[in-house]
C-alpha atoms as a PDB file:
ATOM      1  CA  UNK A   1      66.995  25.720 115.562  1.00  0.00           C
ATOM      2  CA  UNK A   2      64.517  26.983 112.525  1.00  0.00           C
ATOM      3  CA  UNK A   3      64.345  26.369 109.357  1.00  0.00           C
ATOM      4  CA  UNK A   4      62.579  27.340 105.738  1.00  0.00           C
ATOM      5  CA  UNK A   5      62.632  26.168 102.781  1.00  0.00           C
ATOM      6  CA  UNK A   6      66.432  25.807 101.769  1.00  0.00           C
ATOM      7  CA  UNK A   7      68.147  26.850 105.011  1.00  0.00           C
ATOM      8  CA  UNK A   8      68.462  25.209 108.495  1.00  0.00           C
ATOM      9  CA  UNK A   9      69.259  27.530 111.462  1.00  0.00           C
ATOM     10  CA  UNK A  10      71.898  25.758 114.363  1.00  0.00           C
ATOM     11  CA  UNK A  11      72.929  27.607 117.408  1.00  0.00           C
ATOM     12  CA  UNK A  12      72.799  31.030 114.881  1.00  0.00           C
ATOM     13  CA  UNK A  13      74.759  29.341 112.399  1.00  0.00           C
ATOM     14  CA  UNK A  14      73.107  29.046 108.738  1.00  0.00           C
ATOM     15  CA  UNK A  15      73.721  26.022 106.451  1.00  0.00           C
ATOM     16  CA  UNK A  16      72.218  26.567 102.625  1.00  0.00           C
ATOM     17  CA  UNK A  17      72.677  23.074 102.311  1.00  0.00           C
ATOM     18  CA  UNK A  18      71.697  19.570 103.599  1.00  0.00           C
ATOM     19  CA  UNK A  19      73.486  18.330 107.034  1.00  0.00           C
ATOM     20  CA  UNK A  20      74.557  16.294 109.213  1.00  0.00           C
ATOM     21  CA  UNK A  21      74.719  16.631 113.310  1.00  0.00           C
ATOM     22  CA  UNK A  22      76.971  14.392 114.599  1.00  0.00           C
ATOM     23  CA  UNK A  23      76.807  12.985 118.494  1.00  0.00           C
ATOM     24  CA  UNK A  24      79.182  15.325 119.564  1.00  0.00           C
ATOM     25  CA  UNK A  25      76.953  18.045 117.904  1.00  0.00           C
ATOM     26  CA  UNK A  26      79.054  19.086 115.134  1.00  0.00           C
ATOM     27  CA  UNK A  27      77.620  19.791 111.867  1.00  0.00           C
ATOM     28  CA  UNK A  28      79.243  18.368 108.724  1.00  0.00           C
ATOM     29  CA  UNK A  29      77.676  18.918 104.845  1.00  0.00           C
ATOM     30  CA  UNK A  30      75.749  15.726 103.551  1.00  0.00           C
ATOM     31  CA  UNK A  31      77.962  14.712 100.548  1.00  0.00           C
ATOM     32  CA  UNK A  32      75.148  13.350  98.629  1.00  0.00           C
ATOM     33  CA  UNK A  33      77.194  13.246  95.158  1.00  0.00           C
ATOM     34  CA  UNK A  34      77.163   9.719  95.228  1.00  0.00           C
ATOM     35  CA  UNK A  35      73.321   8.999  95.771  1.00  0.00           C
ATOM     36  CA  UNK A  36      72.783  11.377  92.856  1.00  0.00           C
ATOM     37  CA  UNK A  37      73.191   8.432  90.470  1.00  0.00           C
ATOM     38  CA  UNK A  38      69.685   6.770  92.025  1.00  0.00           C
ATOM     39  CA  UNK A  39      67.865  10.346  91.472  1.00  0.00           C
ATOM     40  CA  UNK A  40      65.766   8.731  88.247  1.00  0.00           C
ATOM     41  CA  UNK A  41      64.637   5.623  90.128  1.00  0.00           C
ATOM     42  CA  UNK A  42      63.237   7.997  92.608  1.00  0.00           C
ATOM     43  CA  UNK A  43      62.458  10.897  91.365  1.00  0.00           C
ATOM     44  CA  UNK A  44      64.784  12.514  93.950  1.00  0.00           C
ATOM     45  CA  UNK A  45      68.062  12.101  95.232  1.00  0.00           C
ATOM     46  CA  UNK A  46      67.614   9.615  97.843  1.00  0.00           C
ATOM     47  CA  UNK A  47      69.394   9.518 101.054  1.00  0.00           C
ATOM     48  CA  UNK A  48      71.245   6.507 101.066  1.00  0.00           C
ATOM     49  CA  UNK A  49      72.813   3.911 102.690  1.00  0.00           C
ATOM     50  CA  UNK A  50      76.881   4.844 102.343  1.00  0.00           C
ATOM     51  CA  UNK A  51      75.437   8.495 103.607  1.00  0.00           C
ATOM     52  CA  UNK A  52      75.227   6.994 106.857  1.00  0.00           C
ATOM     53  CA  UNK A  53      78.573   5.368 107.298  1.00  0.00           C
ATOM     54  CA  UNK A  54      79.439   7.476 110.030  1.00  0.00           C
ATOM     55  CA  UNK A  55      76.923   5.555 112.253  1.00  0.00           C
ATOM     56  CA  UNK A  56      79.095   2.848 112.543  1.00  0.00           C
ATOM     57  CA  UNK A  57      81.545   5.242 114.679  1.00  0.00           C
ATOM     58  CA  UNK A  58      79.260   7.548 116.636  1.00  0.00           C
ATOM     59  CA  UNK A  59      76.665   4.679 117.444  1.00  0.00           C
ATOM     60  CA  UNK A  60      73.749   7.367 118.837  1.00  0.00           C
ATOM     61  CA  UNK A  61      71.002   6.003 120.611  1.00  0.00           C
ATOM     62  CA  UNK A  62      68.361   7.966 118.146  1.00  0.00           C
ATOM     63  CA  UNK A  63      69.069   8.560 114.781  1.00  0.00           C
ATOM     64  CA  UNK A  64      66.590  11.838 113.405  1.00  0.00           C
ATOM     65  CA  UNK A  65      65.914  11.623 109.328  1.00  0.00           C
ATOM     66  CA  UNK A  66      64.740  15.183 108.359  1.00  0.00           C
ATOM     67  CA  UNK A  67      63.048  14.661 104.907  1.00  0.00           C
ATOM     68  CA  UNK A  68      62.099  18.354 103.578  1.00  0.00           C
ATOM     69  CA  UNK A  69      60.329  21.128 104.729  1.00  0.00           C
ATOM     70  CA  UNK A  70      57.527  19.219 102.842  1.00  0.00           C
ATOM     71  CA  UNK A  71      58.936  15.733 103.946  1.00  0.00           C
ATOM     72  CA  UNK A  72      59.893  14.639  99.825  1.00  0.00           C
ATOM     73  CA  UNK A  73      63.201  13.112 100.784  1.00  0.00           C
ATOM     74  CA  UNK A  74      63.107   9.429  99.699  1.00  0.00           C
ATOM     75  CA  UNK A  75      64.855   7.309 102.154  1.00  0.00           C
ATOM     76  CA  UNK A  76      66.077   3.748 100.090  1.00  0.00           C
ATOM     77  CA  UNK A  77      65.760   0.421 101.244  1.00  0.00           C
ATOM     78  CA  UNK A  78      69.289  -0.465 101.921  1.00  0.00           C
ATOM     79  CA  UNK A  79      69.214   2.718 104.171  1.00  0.00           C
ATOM     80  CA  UNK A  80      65.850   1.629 106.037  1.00  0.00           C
ATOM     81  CA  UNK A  81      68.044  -1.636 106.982  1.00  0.00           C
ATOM     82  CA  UNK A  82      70.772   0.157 108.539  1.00  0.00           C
ATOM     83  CA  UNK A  83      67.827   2.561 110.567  1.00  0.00           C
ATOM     84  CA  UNK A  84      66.416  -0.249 111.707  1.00  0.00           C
ATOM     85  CA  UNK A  85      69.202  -1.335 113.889  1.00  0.00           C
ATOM     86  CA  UNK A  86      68.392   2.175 115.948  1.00  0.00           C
ATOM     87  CA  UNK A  87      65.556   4.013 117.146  1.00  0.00           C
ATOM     88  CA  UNK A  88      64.850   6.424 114.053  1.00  0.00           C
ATOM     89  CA  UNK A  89      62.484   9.014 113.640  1.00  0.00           C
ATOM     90  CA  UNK A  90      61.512   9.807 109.660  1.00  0.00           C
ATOM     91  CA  UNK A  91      59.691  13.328 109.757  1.00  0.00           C
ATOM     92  CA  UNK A  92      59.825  16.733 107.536  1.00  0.00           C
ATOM     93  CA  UNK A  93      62.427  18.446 108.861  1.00  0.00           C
ATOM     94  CA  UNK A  94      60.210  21.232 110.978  1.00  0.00           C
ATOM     95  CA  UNK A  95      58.890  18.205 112.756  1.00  0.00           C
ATOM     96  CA  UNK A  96      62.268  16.500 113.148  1.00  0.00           C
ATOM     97  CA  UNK A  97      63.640  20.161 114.571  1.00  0.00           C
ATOM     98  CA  UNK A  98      61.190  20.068 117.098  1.00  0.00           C
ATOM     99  CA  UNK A  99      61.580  16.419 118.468  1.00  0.00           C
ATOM    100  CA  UNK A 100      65.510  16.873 118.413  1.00  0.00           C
ATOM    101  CA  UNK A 101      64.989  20.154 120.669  1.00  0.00           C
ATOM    102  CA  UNK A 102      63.033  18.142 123.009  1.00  0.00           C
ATOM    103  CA  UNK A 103      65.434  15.481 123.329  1.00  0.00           C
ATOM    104  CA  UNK A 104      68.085  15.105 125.872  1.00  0.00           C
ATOM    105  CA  UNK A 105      70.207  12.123 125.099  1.00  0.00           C
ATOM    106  CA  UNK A 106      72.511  11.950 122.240  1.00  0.00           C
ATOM    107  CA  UNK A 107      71.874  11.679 118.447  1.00  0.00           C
ATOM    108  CA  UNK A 108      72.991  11.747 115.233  1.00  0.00           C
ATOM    109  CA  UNK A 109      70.681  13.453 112.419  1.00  0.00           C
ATOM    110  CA  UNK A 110      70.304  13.854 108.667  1.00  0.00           C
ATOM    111  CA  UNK A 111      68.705  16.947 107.470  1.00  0.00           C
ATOM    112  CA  UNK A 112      67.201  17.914 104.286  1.00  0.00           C
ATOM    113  CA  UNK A 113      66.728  21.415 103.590  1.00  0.00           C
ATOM    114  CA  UNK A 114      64.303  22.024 100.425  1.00  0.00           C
ATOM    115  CA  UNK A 115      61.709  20.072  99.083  1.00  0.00           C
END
């Protein structure tokens, strides 16, 4: 996996948008239409808490919140109290990349491409 600012690399596949990896390892867009309505309270459009969803069905045992190549993806409150209910790691997405290639069970991850 590599990334820059913008694009994510995943077994030699390249997304120009945000993502999600699933715990069976498939890789859906993040539909973040929704959370675009919170973008002035922030100053960004947040990753929030109806993004994740899809934890209720996969369950992982570590959740991985990629926040930007320079880690500027604001993460809301409501979201932080579904996270909390897993192990989550909340890094700029080089970091995040890293930690998810070290790790061997499975996981679900959000990943932010720019900023």
């Amino acid at each position: 996996m590599k990334s820059r600012y913008g694009w994510i690399e995943i077994d030699h596949v390249r997304y120009d948008h945000d993502i999600i990896i699933h715990t069976d390892r498939s890789v859906s867009k993040r539909s973040k239409k929704k959370s675009k309505k919170l973008k002035n309270s922030y100053g960004h459009t947040p990753l929030a808490d109806h993004e994740l969803s899809f934890l209720n069905d996969e369950q992982p045992p570590v959740i991985y919140i990629g926040t930007g190549q320079y880690g500027d993806l604001p993460v809301t409150i409501e979201s932080h109290g579904i996270l909390r209910h897993f192990e989550t790691f909340i890094r700029p997405t080089p970091e995040i990349l890293t930690l998810i290639e070290e790790e061997s069970r499975s996981f679900a991850a959000v990943i932010h491409v720019s900023c």
